[in-house]
C-alpha atoms as a PDB file:
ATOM      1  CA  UNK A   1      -2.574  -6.582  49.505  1.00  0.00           C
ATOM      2  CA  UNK A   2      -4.574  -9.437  48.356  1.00  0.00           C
ATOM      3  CA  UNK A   3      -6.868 -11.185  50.830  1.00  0.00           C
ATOM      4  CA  UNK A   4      -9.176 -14.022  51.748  1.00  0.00           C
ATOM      5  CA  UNK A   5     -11.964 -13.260  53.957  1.00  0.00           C
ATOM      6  CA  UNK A   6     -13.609 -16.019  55.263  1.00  0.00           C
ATOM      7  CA  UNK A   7     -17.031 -16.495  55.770  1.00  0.00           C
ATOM      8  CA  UNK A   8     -17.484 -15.139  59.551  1.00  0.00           C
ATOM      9  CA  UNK A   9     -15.912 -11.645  58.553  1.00  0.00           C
ATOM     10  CA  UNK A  10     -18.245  -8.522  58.811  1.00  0.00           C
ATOM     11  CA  UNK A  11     -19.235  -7.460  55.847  1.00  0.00           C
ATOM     12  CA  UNK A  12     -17.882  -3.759  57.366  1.00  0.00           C
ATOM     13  CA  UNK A  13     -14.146  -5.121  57.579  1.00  0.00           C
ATOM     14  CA  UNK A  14     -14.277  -6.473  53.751  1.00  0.00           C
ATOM     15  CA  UNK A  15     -15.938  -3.215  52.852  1.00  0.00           C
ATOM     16  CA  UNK A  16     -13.434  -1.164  54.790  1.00  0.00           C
ATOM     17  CA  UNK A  17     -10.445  -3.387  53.289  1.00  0.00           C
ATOM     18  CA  UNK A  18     -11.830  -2.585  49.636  1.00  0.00           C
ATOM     19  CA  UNK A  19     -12.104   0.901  50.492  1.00  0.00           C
ATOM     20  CA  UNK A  20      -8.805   0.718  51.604  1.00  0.00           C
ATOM     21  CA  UNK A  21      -7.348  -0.529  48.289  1.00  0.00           C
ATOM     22  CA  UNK A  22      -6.720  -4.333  48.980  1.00  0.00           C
ATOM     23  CA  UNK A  23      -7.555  -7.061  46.870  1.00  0.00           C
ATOM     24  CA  UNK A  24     -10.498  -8.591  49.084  1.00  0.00           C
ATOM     25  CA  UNK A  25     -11.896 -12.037  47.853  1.00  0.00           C
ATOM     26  CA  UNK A  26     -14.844 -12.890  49.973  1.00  0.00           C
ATOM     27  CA  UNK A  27     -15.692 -16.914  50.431  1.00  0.00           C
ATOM     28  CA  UNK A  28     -19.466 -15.404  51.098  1.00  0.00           C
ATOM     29  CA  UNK A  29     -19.113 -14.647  47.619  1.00  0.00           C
ATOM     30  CA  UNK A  30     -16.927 -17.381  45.891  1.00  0.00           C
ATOM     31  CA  UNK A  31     -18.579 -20.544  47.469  1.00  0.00           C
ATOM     32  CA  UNK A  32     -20.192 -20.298  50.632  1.00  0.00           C
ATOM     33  CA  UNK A  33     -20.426 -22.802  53.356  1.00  0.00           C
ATOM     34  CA  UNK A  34     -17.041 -25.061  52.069  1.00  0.00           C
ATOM     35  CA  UNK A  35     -15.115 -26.361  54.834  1.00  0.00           C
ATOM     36  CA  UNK A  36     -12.015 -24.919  56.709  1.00  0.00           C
ATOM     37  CA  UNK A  37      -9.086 -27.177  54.365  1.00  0.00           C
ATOM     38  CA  UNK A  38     -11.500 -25.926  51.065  1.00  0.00           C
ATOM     39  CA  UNK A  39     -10.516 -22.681  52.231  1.00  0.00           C
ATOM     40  CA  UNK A  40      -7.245 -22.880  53.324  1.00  0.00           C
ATOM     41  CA  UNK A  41      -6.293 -24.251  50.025  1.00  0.00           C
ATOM     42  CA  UNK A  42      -8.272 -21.243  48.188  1.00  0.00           C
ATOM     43  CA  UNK A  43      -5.897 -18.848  50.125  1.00  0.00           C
ATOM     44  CA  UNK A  44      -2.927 -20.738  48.885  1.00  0.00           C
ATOM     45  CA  UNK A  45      -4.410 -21.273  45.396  1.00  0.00           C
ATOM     46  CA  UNK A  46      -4.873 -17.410  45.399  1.00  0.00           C
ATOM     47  CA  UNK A  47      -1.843 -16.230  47.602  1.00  0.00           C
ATOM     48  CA  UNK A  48      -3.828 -14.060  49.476  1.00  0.00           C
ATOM     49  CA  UNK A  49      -3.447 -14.139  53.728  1.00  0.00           C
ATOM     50  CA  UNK A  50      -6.547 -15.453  55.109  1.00  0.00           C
ATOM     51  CA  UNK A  51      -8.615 -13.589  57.029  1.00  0.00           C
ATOM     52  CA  UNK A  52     -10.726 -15.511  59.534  1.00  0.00           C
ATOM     53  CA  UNK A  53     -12.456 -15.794  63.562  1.00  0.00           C
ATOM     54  CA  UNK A  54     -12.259 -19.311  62.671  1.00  0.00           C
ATOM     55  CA  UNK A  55      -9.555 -20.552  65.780  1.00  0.00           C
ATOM     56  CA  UNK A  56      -9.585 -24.078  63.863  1.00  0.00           C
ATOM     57  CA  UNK A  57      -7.150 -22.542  61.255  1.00  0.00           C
ATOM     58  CA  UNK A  58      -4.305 -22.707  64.223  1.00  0.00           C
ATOM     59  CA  UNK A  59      -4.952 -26.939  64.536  1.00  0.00           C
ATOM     60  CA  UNK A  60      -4.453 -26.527  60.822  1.00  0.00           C
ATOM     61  CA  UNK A  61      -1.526 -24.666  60.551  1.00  0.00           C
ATOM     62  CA  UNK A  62       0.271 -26.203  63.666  1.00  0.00           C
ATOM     63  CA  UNK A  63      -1.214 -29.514  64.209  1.00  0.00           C
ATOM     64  CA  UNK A  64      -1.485 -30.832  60.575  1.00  0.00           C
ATOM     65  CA  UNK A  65       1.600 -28.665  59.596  1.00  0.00           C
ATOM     66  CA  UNK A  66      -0.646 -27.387  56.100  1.00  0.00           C
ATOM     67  CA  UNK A  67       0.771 -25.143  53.832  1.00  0.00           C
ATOM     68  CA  UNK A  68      -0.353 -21.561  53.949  1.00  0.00           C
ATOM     69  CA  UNK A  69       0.499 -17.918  52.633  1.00  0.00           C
ATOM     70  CA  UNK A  70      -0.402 -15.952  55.962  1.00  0.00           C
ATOM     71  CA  UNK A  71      -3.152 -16.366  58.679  1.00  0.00           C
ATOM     72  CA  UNK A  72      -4.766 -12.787  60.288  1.00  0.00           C
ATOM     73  CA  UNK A  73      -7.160 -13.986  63.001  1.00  0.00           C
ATOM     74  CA  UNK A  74      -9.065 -11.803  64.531  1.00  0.00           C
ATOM     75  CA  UNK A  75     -10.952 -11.979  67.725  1.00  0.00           C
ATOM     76  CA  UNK A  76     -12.287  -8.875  68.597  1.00  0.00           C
ATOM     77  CA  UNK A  77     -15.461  -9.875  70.084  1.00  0.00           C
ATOM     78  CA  UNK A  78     -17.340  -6.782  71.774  1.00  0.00           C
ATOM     79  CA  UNK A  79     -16.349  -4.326  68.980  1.00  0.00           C
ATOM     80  CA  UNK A  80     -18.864  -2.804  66.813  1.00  0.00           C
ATOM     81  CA  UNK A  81     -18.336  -3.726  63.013  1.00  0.00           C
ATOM     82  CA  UNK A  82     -16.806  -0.098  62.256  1.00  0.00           C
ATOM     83  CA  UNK A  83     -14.484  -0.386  65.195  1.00  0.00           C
ATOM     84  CA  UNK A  84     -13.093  -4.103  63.701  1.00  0.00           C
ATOM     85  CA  UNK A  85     -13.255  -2.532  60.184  1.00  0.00           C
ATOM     86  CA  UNK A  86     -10.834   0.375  61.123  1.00  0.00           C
ATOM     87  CA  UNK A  87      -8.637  -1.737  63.562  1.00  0.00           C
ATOM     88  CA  UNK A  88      -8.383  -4.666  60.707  1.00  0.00           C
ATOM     89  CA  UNK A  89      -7.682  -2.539  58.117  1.00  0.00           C
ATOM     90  CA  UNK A  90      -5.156  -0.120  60.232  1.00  0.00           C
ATOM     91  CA  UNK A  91      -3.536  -3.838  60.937  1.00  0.00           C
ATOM     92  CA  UNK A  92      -3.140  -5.168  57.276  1.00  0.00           C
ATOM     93  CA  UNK A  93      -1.336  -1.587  56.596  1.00  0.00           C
ATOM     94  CA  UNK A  94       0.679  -0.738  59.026  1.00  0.00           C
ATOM     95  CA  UNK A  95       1.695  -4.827  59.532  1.00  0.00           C
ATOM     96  CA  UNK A  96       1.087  -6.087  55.603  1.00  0.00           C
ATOM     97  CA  UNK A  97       4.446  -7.396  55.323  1.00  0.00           C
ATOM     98  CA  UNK A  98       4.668  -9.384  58.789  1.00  0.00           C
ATOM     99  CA  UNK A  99       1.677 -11.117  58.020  1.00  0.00           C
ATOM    100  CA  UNK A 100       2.555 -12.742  55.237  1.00  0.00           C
ATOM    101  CA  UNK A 101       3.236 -16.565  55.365  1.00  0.00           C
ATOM    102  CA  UNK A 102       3.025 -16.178  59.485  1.00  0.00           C
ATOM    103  CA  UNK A 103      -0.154 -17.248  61.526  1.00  0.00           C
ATOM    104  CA  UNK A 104      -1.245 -13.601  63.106  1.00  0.00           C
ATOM    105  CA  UNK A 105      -3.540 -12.819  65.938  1.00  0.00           C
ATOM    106  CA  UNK A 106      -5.417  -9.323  66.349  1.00  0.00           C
ATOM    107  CA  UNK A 107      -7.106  -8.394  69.423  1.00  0.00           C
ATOM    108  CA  UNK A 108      -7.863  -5.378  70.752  1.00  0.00           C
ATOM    109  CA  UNK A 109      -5.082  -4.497  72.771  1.00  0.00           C
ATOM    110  CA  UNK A 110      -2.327  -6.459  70.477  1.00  0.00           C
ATOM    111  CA  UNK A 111      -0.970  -8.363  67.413  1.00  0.00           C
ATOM    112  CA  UNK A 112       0.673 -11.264  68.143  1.00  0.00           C
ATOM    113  CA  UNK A 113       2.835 -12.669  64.509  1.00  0.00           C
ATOM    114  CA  UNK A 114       4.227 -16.211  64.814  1.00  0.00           C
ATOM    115  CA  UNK A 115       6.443 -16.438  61.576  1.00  0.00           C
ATOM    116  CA  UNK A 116       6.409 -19.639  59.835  1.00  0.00           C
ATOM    117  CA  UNK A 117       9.659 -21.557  60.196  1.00  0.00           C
END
């Protein structure tokens, strides 16, 4: 699967992604520090789901109605970096197909998809 990874990712869930076999762009690599809609339109640009802890994405998506090609936010604060690597990559395989074009939050305890109309 091809994937964005914003900025505020651990480095352990891109690592754990690429070990994984997914196509992981990294924004820390590409161009640091541009702003959320920069991004967003990089996902698109690259059709890859965004990965992100960024909750501004949802005003975004719902609020400004922008275009996107799938949303994974994860808030999994309290989790050591393996932990979120393993649980985000376990996520992206098991639920790869869901997440496309939906806005997706992973906690914990859940997934929660909301599928793009």
């Amino acid at each position: 699967m091809r994937i964005l990874a914003d900025e505020n990712i651990d480095r352990q869930i891109i690592d754990r992604l690429r070990d994984g076999g997914h196509e992981v762009l990294a924004i820390s690599e590409l161009d640091p520090s541009i702003d959320d809609e920069a991004v967003l339109a990089r996902s698109n640009k690259e059709v890859a789901i965004l990965l992100t802890a960024d909750k501004d994405f949802g005003e975004l998506v719902f609020r400004q109605r922008l275009v996107h090609c799938g949303i994974l936010l994860v808030r999994l604060a309290g989790l050591s970096p393996h932990e979120k690597g393993n649980l985000v990559a376990g996520t992206v395989e098991r639920h790869g197909e869901a997440l496309k074009f939906g806005f997706s939050v992973l906690t914990p305890r859940s997934l929660r998809v909301r599928r793009r109309p």
